[in-house]
N, C-alpha and C. Protein backbone atom coordinates (compact mmCIF):
# COMPACT_ATOMS: atom_id res chain seq x y z
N UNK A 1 184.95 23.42 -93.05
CA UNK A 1 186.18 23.04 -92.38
C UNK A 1 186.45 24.03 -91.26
N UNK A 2 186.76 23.54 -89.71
CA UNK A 2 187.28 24.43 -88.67
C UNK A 2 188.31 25.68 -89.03
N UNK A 3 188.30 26.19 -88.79
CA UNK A 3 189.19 27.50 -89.07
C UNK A 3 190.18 27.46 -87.61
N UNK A 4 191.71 27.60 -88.35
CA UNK A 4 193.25 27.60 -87.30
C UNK A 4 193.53 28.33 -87.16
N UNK A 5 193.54 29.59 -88.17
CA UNK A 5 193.96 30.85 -87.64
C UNK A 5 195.22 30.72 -88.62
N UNK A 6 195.59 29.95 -89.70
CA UNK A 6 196.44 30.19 -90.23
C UNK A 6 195.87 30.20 -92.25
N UNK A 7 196.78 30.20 -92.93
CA UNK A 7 196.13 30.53 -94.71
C UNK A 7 196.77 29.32 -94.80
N UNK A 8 196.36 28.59 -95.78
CA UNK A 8 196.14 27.27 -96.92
C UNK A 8 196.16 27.28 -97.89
N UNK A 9 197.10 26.60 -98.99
CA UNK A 9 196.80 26.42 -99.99
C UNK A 9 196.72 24.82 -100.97
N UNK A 10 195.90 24.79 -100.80
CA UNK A 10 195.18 23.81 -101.70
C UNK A 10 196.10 23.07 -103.16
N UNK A 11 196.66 21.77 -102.39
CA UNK A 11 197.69 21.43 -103.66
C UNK A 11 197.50 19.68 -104.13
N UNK A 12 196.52 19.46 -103.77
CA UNK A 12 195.61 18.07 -104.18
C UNK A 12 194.69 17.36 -103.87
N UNK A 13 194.16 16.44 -104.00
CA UNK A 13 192.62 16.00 -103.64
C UNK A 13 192.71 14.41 -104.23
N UNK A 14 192.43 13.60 -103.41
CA UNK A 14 191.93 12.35 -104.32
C UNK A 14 191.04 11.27 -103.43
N UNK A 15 190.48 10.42 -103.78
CA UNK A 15 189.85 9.54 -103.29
C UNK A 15 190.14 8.09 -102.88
N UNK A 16 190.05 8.14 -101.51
CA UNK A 16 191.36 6.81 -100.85
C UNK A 16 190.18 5.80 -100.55
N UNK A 17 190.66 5.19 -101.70
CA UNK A 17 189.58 3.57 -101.98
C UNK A 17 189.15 2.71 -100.87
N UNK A 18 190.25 2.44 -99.78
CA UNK A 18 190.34 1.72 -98.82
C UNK A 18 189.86 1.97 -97.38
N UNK A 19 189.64 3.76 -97.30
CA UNK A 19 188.93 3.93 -96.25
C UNK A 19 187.34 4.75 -96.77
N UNK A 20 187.14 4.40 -98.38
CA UNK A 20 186.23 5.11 -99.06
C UNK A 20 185.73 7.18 -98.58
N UNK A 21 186.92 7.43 -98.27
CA UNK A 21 186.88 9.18 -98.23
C UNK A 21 187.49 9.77 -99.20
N UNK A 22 187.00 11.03 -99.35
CA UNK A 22 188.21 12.13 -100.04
C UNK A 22 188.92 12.63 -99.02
N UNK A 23 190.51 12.89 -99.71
CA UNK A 23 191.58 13.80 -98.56
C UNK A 23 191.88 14.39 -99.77
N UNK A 24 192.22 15.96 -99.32
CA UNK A 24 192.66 16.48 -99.93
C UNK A 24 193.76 17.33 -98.96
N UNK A 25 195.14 18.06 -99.79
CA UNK A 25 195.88 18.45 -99.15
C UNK A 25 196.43 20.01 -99.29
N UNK A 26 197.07 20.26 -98.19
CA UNK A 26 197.08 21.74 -98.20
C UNK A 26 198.38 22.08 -97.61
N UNK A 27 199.47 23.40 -97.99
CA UNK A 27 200.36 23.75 -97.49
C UNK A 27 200.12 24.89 -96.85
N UNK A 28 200.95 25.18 -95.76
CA UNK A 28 200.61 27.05 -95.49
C UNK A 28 201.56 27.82 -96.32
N UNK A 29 200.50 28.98 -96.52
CA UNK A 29 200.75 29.69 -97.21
C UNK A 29 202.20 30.94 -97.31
N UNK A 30 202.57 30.44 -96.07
CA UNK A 30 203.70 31.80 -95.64
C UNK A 30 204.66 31.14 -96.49
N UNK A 31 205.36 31.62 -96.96
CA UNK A 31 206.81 31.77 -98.29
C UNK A 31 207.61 31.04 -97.29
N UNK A 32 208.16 30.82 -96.02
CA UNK A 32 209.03 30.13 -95.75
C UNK A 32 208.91 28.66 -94.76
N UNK A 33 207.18 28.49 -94.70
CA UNK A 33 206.98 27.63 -93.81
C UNK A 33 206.30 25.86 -94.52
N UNK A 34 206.99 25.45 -93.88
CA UNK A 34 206.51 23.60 -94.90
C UNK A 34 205.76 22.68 -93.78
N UNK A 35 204.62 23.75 -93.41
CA UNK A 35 203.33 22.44 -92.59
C UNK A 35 202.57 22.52 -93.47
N UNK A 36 202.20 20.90 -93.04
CA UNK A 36 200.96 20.96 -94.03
C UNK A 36 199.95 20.04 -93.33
N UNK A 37 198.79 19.93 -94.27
CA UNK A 37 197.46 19.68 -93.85
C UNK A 37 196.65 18.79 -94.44
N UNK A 38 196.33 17.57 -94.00
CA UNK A 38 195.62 16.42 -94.93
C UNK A 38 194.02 16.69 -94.21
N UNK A 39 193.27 16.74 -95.43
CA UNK A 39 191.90 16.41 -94.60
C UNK A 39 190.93 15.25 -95.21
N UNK A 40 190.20 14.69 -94.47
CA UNK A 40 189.74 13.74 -94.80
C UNK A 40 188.03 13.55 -94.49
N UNK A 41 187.41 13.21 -95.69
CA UNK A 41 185.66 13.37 -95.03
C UNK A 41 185.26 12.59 -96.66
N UNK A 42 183.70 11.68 -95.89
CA UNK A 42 183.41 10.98 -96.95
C UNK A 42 182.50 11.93 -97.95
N UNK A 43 182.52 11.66 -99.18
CA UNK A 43 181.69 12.06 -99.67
C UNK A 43 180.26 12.32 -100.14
N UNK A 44 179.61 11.24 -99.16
CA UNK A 44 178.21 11.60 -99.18
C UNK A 44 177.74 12.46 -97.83
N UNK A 45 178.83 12.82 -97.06
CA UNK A 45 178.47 13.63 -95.79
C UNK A 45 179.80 14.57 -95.46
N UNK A 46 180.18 15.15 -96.12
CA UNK A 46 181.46 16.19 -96.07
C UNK A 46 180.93 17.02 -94.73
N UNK A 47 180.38 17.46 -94.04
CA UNK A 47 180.43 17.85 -92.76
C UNK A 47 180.24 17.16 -91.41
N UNK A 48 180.49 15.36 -92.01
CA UNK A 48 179.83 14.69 -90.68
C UNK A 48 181.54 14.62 -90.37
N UNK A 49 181.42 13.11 -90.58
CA UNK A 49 183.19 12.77 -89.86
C UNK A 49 184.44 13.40 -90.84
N UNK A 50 184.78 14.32 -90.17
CA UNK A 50 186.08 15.05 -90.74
C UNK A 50 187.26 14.67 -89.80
N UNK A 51 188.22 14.31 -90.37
CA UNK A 51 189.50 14.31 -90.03
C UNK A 51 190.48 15.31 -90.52
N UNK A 52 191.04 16.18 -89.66
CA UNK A 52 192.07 17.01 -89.81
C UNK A 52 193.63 16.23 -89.42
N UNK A 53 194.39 16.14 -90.14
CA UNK A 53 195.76 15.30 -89.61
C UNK A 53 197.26 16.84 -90.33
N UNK A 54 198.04 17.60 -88.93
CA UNK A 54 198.70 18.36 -89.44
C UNK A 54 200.32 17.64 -89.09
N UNK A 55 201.03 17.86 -89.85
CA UNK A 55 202.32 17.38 -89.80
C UNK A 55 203.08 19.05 -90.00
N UNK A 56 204.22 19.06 -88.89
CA UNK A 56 204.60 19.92 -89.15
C UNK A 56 204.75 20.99 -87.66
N UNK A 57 205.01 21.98 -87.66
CA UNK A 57 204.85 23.06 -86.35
C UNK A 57 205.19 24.54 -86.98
N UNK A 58 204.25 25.35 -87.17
CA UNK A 58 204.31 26.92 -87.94
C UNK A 58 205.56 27.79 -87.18
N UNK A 59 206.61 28.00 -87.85
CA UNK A 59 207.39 29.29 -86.95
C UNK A 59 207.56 30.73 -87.15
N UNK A 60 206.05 31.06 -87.54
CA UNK A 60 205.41 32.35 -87.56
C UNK A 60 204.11 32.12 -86.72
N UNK A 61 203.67 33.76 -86.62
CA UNK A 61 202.42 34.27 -86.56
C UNK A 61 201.42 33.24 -87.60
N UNK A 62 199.99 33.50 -86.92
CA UNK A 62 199.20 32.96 -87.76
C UNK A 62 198.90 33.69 -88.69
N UNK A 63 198.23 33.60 -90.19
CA UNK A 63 198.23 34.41 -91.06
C UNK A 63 199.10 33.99 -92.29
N UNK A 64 199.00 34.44 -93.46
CA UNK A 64 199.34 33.73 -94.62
C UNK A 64 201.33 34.50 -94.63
N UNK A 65 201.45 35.73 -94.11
CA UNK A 65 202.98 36.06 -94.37
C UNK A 65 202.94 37.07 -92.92
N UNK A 66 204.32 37.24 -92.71
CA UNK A 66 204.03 38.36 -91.65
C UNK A 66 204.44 39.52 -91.30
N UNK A 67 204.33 40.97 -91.30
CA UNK A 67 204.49 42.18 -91.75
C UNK A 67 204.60 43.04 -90.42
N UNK A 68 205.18 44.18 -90.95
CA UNK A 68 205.43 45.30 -90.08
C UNK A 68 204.51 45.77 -89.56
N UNK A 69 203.08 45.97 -90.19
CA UNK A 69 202.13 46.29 -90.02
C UNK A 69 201.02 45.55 -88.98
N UNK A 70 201.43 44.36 -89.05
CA UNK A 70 200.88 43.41 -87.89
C UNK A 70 201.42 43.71 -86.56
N UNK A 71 202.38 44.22 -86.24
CA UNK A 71 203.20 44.62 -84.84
C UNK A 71 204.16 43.30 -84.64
N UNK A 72 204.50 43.11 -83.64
CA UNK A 72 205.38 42.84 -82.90
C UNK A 72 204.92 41.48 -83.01
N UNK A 73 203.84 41.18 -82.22
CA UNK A 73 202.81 39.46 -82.91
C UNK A 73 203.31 39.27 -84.20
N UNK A 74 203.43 39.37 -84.94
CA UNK A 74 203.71 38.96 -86.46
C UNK A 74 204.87 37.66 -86.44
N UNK A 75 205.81 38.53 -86.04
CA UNK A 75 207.20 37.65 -85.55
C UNK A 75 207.22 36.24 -85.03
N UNK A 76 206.08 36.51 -84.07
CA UNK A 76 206.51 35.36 -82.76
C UNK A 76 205.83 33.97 -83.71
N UNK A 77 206.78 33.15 -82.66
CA UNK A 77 206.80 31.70 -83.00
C UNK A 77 205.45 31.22 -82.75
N UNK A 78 204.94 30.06 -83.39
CA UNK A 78 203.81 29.76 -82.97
C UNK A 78 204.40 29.02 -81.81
N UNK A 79 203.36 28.78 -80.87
CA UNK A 79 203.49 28.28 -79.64
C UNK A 79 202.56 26.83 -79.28
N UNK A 80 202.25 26.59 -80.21
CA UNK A 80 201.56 25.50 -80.21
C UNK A 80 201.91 24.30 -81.56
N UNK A 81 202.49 23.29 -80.73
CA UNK A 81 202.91 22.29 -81.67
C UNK A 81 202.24 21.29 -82.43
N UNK A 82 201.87 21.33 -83.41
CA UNK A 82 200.92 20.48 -84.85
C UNK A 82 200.85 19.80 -85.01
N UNK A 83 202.17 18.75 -84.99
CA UNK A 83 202.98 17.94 -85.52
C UNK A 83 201.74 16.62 -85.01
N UNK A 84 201.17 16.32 -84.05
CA UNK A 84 200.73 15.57 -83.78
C UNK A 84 199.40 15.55 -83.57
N UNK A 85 198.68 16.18 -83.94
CA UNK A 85 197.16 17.07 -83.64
C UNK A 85 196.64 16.49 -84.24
N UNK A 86 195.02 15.41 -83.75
CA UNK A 86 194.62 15.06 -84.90
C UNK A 86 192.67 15.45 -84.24
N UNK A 87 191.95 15.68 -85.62
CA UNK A 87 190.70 16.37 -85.14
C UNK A 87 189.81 15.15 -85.69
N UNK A 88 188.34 14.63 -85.20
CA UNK A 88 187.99 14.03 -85.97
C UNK A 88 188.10 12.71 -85.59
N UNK A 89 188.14 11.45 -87.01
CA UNK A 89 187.78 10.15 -86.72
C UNK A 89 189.39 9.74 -85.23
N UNK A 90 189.29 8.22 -85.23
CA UNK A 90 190.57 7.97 -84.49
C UNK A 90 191.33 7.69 -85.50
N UNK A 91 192.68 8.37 -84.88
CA UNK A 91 193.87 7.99 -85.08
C UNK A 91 193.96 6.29 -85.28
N UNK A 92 195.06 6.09 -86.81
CA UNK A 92 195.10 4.25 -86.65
C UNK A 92 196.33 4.03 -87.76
N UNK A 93 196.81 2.91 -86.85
CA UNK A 93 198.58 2.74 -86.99
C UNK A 93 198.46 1.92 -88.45
């Protein structure tokens, strides 16, 4: 799976009969943030067609929490909006 620059955690998985893939789903990991992350890829080729679909927009730093120790970056807002980002097969209504 592409790497965002942000932490994941892994909170289900199942197999969607109708477009014959697995999605499984993921929240970020920071204590106060609610994006999340569906991914989608068939199972006889989990690295061919992947679909990433994020709902949501991070209002931290990337990274699972964010600390003193990170500097001043830690704080800032993400600057790039999620909500509509999709990687992978097409988009379909």
């Amino acid at each position: 799976m592409p790497q965002d620059g942000y932490e994941w955690k892994k909170y289900g998985q199942k197999f969607i009969k109708n477009i014959q893939k697995n999605r499984s789903y993921f929240r970020c990991r920071h204590k106060l943030c609610g994006v999340k992350k569906k991914v989608e890829w068939h199972p006889s080729d989990p690295a061919g067609d992947l679909r990433i679909v994020y709902e949501g927009a991070h209002q931290h730093g990337s990274g699972a929490a964010p600390s003193s120790a990170k500097g001043a970056a830690a704080g800032a807002s993400n600057q790039y909006e999620l909500g509509a980002q999709y990687f992978g097969g097409a988009r379909s209504h």
